[in-house]
Every structure is written in C-alpha cells, then in structure tokens.
N, C-alpha and C. Protein backbone atom coordinates (compact mmCIF):
# COMPACT_ATOMS: atom_id res chain seq x y z
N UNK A 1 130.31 36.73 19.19
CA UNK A 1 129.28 37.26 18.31
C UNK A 1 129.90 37.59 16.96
N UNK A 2 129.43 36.78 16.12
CA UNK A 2 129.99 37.58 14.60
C UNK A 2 129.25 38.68 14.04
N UNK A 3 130.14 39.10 13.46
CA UNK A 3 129.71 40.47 12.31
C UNK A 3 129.50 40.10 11.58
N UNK A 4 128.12 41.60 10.65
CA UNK A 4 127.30 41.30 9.74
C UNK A 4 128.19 41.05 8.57
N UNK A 5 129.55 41.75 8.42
CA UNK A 5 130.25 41.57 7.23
C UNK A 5 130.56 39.69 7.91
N UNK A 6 131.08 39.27 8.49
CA UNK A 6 131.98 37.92 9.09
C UNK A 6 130.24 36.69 8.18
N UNK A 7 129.22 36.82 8.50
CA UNK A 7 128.12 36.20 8.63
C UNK A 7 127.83 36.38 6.25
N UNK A 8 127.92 37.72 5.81
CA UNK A 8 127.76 37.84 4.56
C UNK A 8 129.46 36.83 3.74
N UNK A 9 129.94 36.47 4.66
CA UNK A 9 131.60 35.50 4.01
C UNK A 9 131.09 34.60 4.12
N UNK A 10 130.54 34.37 5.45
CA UNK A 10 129.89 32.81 5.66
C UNK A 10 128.86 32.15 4.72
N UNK A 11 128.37 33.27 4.35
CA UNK A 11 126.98 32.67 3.45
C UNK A 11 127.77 32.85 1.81
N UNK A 12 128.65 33.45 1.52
CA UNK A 12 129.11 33.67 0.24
C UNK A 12 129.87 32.59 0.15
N UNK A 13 130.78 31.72 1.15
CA UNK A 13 131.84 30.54 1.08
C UNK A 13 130.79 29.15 1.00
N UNK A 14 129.61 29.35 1.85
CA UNK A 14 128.58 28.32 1.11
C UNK A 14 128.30 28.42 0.02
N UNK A 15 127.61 29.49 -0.90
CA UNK A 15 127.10 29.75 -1.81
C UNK A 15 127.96 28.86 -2.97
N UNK A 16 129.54 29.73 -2.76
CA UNK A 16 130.13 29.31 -3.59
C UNK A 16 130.79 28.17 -4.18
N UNK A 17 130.68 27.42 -2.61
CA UNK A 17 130.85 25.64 -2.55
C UNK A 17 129.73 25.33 -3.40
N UNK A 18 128.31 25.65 -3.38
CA UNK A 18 127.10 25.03 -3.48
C UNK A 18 127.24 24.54 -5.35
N UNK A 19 127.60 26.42 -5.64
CA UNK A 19 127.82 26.70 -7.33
C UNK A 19 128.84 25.69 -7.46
N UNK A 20 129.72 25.17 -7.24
CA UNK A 20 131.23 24.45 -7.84
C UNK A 20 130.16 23.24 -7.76
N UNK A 21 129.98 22.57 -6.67
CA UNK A 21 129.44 20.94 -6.83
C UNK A 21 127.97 20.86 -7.11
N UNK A 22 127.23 21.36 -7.18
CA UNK A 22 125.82 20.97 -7.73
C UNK A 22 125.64 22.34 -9.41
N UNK A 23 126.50 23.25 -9.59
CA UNK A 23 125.97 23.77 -11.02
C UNK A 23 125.29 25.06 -10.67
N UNK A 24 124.22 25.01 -9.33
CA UNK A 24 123.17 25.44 -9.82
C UNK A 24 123.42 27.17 -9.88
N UNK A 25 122.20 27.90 -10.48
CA UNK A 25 122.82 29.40 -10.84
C UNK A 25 122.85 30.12 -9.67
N UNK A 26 123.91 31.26 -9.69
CA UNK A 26 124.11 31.90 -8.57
C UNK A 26 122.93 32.51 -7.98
N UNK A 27 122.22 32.92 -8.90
CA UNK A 27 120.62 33.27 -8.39
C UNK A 27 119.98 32.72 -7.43
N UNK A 28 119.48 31.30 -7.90
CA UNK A 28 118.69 30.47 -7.30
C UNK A 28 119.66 30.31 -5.83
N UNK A 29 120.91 30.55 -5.88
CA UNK A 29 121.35 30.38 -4.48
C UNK A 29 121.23 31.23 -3.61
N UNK A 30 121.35 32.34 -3.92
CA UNK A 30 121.53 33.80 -3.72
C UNK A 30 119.97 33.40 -2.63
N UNK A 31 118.95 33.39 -3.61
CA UNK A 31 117.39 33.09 -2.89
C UNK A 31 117.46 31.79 -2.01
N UNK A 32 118.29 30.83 -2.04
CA UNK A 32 118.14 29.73 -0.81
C UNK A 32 118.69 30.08 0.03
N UNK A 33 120.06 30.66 -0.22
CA UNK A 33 120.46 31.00 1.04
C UNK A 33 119.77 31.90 2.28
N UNK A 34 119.14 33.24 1.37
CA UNK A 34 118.34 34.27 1.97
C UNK A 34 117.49 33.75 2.60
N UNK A 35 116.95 32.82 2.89
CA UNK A 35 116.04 32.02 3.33
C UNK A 35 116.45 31.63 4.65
N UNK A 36 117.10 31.41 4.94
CA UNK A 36 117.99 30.78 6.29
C UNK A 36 117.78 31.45 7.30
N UNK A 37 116.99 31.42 8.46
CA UNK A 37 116.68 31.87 9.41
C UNK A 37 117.62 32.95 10.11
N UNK A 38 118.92 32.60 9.96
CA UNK A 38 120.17 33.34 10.62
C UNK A 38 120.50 34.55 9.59
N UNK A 39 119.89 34.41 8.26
CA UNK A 39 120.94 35.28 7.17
C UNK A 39 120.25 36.99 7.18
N UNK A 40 119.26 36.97 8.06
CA UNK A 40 119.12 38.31 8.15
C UNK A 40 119.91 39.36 9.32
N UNK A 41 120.69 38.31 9.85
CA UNK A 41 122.07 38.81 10.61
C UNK A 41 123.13 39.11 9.49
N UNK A 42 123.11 38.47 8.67
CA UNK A 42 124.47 39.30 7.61
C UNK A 42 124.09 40.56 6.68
N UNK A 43 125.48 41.04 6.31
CA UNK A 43 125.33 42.08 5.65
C UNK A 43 125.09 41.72 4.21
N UNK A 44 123.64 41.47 4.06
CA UNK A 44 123.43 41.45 2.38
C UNK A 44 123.95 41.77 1.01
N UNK A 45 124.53 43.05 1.48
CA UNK A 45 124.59 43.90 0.11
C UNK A 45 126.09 43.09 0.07
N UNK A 46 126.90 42.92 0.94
CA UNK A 46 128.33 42.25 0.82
C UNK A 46 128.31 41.03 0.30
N UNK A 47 127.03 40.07 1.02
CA UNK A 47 126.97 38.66 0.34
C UNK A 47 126.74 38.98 -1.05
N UNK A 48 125.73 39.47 -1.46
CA UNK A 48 125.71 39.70 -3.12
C UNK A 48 126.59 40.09 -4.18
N UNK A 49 127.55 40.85 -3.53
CA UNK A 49 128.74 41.68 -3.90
C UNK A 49 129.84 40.47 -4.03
N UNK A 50 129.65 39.92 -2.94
CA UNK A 50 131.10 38.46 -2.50
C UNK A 50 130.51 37.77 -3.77
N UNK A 51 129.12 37.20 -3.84
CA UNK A 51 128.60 35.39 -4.21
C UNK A 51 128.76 36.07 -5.92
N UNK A 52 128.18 37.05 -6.30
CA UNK A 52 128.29 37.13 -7.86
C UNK A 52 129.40 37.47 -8.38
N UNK A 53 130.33 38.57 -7.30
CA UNK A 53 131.29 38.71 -8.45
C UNK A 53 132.43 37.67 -8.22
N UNK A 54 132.65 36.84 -7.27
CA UNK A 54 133.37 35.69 -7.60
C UNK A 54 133.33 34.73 -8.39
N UNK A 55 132.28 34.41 -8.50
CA UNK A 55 131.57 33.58 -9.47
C UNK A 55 131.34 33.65 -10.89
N UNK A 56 131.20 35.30 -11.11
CA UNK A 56 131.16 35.72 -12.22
C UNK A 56 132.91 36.15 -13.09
N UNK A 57 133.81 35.77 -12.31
CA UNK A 57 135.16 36.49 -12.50
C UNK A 57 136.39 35.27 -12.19
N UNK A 58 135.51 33.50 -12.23
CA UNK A 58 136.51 32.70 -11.78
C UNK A 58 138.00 32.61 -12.37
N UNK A 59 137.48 32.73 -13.58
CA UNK A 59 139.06 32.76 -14.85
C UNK A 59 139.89 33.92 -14.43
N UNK A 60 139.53 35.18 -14.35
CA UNK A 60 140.64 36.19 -13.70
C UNK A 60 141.30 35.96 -12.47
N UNK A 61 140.07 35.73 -11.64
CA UNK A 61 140.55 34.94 -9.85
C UNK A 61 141.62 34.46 -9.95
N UNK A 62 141.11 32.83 -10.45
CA UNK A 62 142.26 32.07 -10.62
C UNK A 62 143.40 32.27 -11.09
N UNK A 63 143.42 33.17 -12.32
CA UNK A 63 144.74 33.16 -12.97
C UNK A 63 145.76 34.27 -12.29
N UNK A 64 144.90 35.34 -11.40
CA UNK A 64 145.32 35.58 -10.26
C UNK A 64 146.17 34.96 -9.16
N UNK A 65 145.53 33.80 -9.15
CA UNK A 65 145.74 33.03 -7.51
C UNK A 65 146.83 32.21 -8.40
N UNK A 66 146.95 31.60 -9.41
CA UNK A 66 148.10 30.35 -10.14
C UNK A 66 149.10 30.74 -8.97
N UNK A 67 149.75 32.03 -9.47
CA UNK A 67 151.52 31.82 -9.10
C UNK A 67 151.69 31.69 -7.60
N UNK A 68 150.89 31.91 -6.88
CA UNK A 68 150.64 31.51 -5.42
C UNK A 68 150.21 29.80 -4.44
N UNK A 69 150.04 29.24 -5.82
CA UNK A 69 149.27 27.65 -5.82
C UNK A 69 150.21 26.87 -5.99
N UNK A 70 150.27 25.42 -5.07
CA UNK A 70 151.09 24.76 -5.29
C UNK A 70 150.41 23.74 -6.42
N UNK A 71 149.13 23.61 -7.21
CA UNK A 71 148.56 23.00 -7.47
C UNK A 71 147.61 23.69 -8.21
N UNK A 72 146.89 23.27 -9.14
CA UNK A 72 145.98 23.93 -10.13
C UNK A 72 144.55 24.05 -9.41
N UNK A 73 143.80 25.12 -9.45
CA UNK A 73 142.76 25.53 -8.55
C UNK A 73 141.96 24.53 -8.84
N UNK A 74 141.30 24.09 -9.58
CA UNK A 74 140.55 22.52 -9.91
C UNK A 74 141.07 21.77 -9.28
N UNK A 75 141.51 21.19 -8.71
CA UNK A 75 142.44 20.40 -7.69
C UNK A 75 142.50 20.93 -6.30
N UNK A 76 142.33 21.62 -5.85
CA UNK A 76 141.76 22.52 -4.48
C UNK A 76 140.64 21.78 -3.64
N UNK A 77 140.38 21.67 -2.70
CA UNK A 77 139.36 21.36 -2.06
C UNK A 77 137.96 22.20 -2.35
N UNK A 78 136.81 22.43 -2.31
CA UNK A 78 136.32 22.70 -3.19
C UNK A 78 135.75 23.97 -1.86
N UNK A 79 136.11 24.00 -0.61
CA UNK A 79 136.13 24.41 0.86
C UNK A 79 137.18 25.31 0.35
N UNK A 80 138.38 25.37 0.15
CA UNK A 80 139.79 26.23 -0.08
C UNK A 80 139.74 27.12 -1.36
N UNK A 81 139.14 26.49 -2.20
CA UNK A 81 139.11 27.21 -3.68
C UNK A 81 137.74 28.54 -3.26
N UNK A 82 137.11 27.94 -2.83
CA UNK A 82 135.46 28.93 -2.71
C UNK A 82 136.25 29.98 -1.78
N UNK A 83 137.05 29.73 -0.71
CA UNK A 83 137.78 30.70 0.20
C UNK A 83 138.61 31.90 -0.51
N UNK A 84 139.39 30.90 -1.39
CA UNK A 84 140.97 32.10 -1.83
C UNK A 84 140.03 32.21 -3.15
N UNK A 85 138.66 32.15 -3.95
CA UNK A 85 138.01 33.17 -4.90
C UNK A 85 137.98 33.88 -4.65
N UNK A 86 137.38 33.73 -3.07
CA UNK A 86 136.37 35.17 -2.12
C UNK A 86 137.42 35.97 -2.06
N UNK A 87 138.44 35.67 -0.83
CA UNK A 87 139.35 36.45 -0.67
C UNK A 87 140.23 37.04 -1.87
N UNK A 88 140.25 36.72 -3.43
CA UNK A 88 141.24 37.19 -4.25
C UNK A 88 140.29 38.17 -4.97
N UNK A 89 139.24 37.90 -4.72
CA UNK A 89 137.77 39.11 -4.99
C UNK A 89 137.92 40.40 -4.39
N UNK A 90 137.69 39.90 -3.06
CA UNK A 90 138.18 41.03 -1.83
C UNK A 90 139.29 41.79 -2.12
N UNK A 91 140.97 40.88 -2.60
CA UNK A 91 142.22 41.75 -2.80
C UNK A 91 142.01 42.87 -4.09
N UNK A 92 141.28 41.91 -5.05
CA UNK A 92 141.24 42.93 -6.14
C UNK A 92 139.88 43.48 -6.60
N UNK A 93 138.49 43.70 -6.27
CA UNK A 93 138.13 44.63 -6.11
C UNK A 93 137.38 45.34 -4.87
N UNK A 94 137.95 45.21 -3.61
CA UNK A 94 137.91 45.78 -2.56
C UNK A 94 138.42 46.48 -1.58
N UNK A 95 139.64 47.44 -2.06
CA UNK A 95 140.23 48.19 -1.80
C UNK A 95 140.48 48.40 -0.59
N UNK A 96 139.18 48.75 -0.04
CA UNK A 96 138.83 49.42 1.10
C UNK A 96 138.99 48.02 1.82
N UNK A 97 138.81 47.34 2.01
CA UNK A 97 138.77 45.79 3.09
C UNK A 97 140.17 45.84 3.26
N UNK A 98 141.14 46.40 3.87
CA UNK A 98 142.47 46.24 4.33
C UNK A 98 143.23 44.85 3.91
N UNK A 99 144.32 44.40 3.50
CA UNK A 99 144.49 43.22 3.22
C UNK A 99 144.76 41.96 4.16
N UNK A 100 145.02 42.53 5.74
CA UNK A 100 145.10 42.10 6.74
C UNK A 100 143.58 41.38 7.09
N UNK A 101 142.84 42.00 6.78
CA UNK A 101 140.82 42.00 7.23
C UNK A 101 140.80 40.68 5.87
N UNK A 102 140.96 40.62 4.92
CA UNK A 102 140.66 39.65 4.23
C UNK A 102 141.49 38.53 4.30
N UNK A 103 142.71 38.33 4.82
CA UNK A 103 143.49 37.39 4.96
C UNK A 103 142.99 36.85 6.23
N UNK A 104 142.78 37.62 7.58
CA UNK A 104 141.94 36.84 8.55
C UNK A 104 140.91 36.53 8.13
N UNK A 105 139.87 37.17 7.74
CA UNK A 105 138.17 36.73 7.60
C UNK A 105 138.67 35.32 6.71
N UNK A 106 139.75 35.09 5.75
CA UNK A 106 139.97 33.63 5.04
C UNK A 106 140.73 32.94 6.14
N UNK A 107 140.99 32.78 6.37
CA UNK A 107 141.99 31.89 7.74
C UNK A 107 140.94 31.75 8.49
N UNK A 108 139.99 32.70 9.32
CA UNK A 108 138.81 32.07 9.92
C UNK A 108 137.71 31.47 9.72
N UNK A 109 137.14 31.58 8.29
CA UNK A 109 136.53 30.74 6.63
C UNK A 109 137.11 29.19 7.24
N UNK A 110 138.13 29.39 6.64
CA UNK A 110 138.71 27.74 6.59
C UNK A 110 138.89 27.44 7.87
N UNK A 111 138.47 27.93 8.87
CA UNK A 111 139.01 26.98 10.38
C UNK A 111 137.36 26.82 10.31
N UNK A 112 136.53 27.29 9.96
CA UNK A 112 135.13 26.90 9.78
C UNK A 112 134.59 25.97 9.26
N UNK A 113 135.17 26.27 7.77
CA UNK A 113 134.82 25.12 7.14
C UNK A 113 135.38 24.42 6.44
N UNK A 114 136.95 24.34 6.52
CA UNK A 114 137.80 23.57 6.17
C UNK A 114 137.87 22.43 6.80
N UNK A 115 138.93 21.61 6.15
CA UNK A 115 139.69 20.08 6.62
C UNK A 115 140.89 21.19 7.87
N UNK A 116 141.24 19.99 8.48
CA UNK A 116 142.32 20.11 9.85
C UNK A 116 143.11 21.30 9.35
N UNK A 117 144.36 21.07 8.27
CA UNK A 117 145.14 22.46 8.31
C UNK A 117 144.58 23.06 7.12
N UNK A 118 143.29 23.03 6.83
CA UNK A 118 142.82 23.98 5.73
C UNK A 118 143.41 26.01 5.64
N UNK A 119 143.20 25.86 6.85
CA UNK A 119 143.31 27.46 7.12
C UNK A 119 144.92 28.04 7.15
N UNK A 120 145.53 26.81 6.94
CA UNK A 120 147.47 26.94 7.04
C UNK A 120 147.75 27.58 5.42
N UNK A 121 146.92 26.38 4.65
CA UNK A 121 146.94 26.39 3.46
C UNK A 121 146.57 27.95 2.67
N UNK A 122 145.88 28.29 3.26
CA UNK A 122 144.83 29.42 2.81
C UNK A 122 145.70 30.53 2.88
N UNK A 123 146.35 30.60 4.33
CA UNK A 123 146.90 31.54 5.14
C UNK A 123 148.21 31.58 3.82
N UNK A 124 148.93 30.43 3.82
CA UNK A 124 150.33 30.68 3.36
C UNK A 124 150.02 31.44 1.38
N UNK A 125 148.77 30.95 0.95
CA UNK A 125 148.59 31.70 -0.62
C UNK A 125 148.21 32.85 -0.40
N UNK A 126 147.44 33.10 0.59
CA UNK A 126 147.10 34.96 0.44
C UNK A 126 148.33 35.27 0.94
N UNK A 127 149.28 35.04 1.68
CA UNK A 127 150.37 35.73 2.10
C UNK A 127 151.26 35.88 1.02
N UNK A 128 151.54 34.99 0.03
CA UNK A 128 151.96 35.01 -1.31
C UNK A 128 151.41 35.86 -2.24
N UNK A 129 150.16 36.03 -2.09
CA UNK A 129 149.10 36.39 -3.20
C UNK A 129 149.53 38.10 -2.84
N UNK A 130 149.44 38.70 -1.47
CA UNK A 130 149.47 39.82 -0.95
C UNK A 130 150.14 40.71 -2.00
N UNK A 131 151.48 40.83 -1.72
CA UNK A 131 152.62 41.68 -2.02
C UNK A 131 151.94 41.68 -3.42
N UNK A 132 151.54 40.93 -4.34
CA UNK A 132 151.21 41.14 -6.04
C UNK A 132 150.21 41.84 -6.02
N UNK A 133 149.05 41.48 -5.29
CA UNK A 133 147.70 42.20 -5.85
C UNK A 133 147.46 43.69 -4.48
N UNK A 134 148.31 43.56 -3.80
CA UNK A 134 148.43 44.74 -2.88
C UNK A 134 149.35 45.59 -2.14
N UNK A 135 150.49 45.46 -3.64
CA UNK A 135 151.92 46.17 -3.23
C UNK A 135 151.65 46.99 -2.56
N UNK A 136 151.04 48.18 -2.14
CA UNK A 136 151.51 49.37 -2.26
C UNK A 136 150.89 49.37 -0.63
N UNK A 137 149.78 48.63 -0.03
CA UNK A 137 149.84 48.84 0.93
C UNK A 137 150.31 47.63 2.00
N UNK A 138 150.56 46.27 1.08
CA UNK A 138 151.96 45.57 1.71
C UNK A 138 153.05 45.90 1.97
N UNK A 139 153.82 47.25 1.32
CA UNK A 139 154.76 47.75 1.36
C UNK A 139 154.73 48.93 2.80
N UNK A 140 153.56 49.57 2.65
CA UNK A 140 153.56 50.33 3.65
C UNK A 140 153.72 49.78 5.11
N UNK A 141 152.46 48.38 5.07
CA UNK A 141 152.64 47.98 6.22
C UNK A 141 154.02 47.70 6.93
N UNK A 142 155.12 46.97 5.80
CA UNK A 142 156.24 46.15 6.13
C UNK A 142 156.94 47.90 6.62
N UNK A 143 156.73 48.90 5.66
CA UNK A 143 157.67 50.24 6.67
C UNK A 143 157.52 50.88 7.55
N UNK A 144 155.71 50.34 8.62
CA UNK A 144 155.24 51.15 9.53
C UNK A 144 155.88 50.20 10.68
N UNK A 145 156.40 48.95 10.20
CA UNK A 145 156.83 47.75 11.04
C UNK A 145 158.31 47.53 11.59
N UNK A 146 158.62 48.55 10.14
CA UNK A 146 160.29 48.62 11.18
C UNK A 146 160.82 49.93 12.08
C-alpha cells in the first residue's frame, strides 16, 4: 500500500515529465492530473508544493545538482532529471523530509519509472548531492553510525 506523501511524488514525477516534453503550464497539469481517479489517495498539498516549486526553481535545482552529474541535466533522461529536480527540491527546501526519506522515495521514483538501472543512477547523485545540500545532518548521521 503506498502513502499519501509516496502517491503526491508519483503524481509530481509525472507532472514534471509531462512539463519537460509537451511545454504545457504547470497549472493545466496540476488540473489533469487531479483528475485521475487514484489522485485523491495522494497528499495534495505535497503534490502542489513538489510540481510548482520544482518547476518554478529549475535553474537553481540544476545548478545545484551540476557538481554531482556526470553529464549536463538536459542530457538526462527526461524520467531521471524530473526525479533528482524533485528530490533536490525536497534537499533544499524541505528540511523536515529527512535526507534518507528523499533519497529512497527517488530510488523508488526511478525503479517506477525509470529505464533498467535508472534508480542506480539517481541513487549514486543524491548520495553525492547529500553531504553539500545537507551537511549538518549527513554529518550527524555518519557520527550516530560509528
């Protein structure tokens, strides 16, 4: 059974595929998606929170995500890029989402709706991405660990 937060990723990693290859405004998606028989199982206020401010914040994201990329985010699968937006959204303005909770909810994203090792890919940039945009409680974790 997924969770209402797991179900508001799901509909925000469509959304955000939808915006990259067809244009259209986050709005009009925002309302197709809501539409979907299943989407009154997710947590709304999170999808809205995920689909606009990623969307609205790609240039920071990204320039975020560069030093973690083996490859320029335009060049991404368009499945992997919509993932590590969400999740670099989540690292930097979601505090509260543990960085562990957003690195799985993306690793389980891409075993969804990725290619074969999509979710390897994903896994190894937020693990990179971590320590920069969430020293302080990457650090903690690594000292509750030894």
């Amino acid at each position: 059974m997924k969770s209402a937060r797991r179900r508001a990723r799901e509909y925000a990693v469509q959304g955000l595929y939808q915006w990259q290859l067809a244009g259209t405004r986050v709005g009009d998606i925002e309302r197709s998606l809501a539409e979907d028989s299943e989407f009154a199982e997710a947590d709304r206020a999170l999808f809205v929170q995920l689909l606009h401010g990623a969307s609205s914040n790609v240039e920071a994201l990204e320039a975020a995500l560069r030093p973690a990329l083996d490859r320029a985010p335009d060049v991404l699968s368009p499945i992997e890029r919509a993932i590590l937006l969400l999740a670099t959204f989540e690292f930097v303005h979601m505090p509260e989402t543990p960085y562990r909770v957003v690195i799985n909810e993306a690793i389980e994203l891409a075993k969804t709706f990725g290619g074969t090792d999509g979710h390897k890919y994903v896994n190894g940039v937020l693990d990179k991405l971590a320590p920069t945009l969430r020293p302080h409680e990457k650090a903690g974790a690594r000292n509750r660990a030894q």
